[in-house]
C-alpha atoms as a PDB file:
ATOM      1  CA  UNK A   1     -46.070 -25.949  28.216  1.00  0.00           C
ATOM      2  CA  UNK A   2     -44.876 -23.207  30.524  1.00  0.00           C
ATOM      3  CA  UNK A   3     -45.254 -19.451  29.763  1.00  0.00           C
ATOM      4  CA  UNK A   4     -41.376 -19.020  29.787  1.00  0.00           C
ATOM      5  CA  UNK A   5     -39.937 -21.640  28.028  1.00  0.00           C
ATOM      6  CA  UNK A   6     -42.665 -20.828  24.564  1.00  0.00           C
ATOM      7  CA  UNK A   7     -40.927 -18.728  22.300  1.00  0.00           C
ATOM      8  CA  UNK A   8     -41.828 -14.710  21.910  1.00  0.00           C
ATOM      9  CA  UNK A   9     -43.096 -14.043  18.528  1.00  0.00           C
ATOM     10  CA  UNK A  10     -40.232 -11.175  17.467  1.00  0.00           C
ATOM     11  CA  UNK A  11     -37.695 -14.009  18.195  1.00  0.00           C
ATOM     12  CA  UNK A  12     -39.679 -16.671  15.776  1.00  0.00           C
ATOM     13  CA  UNK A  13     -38.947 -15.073  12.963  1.00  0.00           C
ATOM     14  CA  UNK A  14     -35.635 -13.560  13.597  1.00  0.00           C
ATOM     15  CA  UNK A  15     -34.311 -17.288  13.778  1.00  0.00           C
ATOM     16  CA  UNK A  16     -36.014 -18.109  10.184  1.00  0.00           C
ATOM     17  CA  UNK A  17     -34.879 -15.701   8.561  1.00  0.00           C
ATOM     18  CA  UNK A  18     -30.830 -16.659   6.810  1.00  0.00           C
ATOM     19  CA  UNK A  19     -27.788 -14.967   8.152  1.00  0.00           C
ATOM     20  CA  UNK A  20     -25.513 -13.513   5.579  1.00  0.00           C
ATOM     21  CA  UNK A  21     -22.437 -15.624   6.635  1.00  0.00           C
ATOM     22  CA  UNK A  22     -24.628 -18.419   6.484  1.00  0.00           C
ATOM     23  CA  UNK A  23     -23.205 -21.115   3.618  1.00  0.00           C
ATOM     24  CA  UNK A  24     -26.858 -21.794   2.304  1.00  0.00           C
ATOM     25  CA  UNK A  25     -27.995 -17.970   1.792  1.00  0.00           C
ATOM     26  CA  UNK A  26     -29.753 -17.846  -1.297  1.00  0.00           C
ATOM     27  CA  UNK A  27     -30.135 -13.955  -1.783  1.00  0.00           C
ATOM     28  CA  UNK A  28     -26.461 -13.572  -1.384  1.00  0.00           C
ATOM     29  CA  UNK A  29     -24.761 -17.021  -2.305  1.00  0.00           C
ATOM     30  CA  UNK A  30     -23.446 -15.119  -5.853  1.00  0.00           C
ATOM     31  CA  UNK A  31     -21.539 -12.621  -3.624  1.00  0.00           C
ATOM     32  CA  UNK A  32     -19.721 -14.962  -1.835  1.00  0.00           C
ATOM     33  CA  UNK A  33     -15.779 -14.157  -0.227  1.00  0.00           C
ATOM     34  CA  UNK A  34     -13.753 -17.510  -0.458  1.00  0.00           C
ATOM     35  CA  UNK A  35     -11.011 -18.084   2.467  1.00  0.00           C
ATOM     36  CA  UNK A  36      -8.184 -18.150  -0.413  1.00  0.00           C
ATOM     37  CA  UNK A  37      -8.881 -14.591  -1.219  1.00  0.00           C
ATOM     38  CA  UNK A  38      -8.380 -13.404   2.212  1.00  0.00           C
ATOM     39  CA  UNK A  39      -4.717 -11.752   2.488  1.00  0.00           C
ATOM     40  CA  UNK A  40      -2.933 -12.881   4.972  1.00  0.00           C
ATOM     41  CA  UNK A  41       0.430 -13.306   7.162  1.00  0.00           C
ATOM     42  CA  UNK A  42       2.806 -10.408   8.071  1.00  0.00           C
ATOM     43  CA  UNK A  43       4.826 -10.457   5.085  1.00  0.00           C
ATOM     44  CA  UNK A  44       1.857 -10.365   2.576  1.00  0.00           C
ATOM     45  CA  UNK A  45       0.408  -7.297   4.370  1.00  0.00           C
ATOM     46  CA  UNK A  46       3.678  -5.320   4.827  1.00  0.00           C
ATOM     47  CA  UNK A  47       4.334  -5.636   1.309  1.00  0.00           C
ATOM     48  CA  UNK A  48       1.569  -4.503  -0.091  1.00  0.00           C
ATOM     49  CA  UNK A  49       1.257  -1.333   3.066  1.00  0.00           C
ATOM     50  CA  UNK A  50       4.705  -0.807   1.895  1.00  0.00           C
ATOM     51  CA  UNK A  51       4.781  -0.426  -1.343  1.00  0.00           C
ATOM     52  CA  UNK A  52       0.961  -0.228  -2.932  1.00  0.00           C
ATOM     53  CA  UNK A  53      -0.659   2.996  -3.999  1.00  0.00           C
ATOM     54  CA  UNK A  54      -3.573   4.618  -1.061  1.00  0.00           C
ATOM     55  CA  UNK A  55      -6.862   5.243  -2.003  1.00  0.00           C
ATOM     56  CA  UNK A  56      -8.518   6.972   1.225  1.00  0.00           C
ATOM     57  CA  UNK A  57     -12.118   7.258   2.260  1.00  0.00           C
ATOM     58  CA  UNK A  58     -13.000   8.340   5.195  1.00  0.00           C
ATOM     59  CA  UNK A  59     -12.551   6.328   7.722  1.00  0.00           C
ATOM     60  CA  UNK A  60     -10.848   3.720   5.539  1.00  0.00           C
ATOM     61  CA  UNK A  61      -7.512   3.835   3.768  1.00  0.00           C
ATOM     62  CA  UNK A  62      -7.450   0.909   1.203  1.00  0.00           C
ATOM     63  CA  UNK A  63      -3.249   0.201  -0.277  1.00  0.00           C
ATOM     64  CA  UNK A  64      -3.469  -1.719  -3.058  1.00  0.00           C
ATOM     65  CA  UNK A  65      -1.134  -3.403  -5.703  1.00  0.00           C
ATOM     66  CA  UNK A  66      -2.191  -4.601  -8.944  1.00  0.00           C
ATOM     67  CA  UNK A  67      -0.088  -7.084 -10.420  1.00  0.00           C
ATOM     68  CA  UNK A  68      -0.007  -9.147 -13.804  1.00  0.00           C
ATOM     69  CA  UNK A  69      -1.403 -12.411 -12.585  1.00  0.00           C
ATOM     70  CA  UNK A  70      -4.191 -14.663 -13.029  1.00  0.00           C
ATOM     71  CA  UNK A  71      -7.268 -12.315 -12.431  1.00  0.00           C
ATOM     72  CA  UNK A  72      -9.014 -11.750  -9.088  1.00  0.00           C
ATOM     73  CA  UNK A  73      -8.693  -9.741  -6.099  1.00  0.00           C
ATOM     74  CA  UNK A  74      -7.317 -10.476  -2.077  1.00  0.00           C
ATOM     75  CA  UNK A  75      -8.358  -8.350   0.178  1.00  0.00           C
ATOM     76  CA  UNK A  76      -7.002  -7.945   4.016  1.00  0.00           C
ATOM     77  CA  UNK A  77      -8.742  -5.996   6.802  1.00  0.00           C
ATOM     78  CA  UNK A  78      -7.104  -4.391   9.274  1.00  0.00           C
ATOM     79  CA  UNK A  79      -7.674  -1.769  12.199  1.00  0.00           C
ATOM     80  CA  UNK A  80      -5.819   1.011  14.244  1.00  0.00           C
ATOM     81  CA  UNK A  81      -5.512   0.739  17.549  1.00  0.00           C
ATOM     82  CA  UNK A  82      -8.475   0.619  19.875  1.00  0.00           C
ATOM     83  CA  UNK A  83      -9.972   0.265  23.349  1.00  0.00           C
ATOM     84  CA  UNK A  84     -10.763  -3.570  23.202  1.00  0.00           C
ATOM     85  CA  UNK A  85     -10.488  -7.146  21.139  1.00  0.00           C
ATOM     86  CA  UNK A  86     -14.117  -7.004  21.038  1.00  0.00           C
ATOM     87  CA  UNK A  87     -14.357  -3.227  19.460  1.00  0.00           C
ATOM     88  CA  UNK A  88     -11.585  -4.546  16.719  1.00  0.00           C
ATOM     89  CA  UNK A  89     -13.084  -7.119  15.916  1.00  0.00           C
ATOM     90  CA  UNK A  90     -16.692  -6.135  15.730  1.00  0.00           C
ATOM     91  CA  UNK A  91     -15.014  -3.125  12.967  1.00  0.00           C
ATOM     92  CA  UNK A  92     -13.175  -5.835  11.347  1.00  0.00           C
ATOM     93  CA  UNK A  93     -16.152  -8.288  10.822  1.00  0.00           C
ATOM     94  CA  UNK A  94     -18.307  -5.266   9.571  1.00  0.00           C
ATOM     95  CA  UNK A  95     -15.452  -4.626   6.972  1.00  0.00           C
ATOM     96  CA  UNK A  96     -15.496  -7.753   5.402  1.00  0.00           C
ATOM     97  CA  UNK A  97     -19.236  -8.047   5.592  1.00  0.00           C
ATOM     98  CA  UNK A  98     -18.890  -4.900   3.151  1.00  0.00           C
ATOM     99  CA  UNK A  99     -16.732  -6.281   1.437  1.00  0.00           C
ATOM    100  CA  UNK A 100     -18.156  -9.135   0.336  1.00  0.00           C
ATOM    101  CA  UNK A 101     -21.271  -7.061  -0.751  1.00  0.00           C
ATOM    102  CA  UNK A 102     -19.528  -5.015  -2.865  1.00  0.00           C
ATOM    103  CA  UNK A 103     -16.029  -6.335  -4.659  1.00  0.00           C
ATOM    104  CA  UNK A 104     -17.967  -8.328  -7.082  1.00  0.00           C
ATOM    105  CA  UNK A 105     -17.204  -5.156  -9.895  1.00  0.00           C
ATOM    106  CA  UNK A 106     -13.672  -4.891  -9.034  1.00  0.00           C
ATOM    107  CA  UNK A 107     -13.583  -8.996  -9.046  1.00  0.00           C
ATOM    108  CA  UNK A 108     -14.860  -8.643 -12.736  1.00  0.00           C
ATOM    109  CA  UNK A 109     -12.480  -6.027 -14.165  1.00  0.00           C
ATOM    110  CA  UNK A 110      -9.800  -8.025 -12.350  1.00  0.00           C
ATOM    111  CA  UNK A 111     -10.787 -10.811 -14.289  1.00  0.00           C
ATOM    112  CA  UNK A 112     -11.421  -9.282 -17.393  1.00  0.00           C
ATOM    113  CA  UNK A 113      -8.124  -7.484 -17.487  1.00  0.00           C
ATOM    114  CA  UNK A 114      -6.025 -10.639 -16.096  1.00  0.00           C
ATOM    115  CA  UNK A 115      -4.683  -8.648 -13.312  1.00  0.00           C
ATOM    116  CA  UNK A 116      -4.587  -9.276  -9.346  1.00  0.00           C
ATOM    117  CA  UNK A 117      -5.522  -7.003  -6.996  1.00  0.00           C
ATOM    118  CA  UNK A 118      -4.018  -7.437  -3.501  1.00  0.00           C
ATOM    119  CA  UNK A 119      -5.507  -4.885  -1.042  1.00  0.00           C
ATOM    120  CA  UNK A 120      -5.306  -3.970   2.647  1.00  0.00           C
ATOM    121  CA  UNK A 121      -8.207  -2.275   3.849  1.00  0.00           C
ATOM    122  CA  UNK A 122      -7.429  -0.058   7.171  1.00  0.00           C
ATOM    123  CA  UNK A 123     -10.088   1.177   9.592  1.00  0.00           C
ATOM    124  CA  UNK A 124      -8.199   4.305  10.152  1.00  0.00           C
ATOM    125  CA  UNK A 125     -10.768   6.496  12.719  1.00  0.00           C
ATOM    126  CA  UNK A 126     -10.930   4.451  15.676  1.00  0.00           C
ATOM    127  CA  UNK A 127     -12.094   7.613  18.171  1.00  0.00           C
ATOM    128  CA  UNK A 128     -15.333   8.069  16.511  1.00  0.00           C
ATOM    129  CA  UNK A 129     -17.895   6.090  16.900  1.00  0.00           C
ATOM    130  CA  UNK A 130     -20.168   7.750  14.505  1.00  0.00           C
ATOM    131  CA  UNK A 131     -17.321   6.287  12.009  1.00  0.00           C
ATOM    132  CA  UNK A 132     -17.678   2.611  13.457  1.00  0.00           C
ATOM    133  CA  UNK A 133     -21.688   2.124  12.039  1.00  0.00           C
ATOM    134  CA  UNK A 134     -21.607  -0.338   9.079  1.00  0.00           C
ATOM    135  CA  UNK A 135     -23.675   2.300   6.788  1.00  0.00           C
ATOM    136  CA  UNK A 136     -21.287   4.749   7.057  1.00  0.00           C
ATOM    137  CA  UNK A 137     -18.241   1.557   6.578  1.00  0.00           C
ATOM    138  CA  UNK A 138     -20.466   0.055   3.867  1.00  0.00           C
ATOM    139  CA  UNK A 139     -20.319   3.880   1.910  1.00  0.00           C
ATOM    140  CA  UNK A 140     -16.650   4.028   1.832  1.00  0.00           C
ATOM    141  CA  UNK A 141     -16.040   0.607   0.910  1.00  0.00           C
ATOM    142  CA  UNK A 142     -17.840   1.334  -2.327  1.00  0.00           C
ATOM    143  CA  UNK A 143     -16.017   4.654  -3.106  1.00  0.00           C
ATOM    144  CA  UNK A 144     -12.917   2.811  -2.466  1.00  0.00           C
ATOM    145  CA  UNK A 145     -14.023  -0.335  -4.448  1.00  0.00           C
ATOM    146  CA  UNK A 146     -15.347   2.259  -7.443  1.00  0.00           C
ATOM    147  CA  UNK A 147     -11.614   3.907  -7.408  1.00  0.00           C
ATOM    148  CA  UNK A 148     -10.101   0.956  -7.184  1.00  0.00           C
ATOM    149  CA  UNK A 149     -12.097  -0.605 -10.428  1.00  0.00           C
ATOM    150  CA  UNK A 150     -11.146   2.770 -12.635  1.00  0.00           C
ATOM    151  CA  UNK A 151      -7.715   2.537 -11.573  1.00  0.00           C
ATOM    152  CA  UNK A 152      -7.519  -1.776 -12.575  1.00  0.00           C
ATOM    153  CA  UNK A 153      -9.449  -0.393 -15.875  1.00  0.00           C
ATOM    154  CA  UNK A 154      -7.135   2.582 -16.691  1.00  0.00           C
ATOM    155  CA  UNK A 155      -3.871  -0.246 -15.556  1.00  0.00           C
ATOM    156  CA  UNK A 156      -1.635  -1.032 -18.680  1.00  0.00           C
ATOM    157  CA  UNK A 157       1.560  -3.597 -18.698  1.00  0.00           C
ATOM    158  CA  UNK A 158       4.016  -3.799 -20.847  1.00  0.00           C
ATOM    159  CA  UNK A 159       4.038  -7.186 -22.240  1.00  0.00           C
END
């Protein structure tokens, strides 16, 4: 076999090791972000931007609405305006990466309360690219996610 085609040893065990979209992820399969809990369409999102409550964490603003439905929580992710498709959506797929890790509490007290949660997460900061690394996106996803479960705990309705 010829020196070029064998395979480097750093990129053996890059390819082994499971993605965290992947379907069959076992460390992470729990934590998982179905497609019907994804908010979508214009009308869903204006609603909510419109006339939800803001919980803000720098460089996020999340609006939210919490309704008296069958429990869970939608999420949508959305950005300000920035230099390219490829910069949006690179923010966009490190949003819902965090996401996913994190909105299993809020999922829980959703449930446990028998409330929805719809939510529009914004990537507000779009200058800085300090702001655009997924450890600092990841960190104020889970202050957001940590208001956002006091606030579904403190929620009464009137029956």
């Amino acid at each position: 076999m010829d020196a070029r085609f064998s395979p480097v040893e750093g990129q053996k065990g890059e390819r082994d090791s499971p993605s965290a979209t992947s379907r069959d992820s076992k460390t992470l399969s729990g934590y998982r972000f179905p497609r019907e809990r994804i908010l979508k369409g214009y009308r869903s999102f204006q609603h909510v931007i419109s006339s939800g409550s803001v919980v803000a964490s720098q460089p996020l603003r999340c609006f939210f609405i919490v309704e008296k439905k069958k429990g869970g929580c939608r999420a949508g992710f959305t950005t300000r305006r920035t230099r390219t498709k490829v910069q949006r959506n690179k923010i966009r797929r490190r949003l819902r990466e965090a996401f996913r890790q994190e909105y299993y509490p809020l999922d829980k007290a959703c449930r446990k309360k028998n409330v929805m949660i719809s939510c529009v997460i914004m990537f507000v900061d779009t200058n800085s690219r300090k702001q655009q690394k997924y450890t600092c996106i990841k960190k104020a996803i889970q202050q957001i996610i940590l208001e956002l479960t006091r606030r579904v705990i403190e929620t009464e309705f009137n029956e």
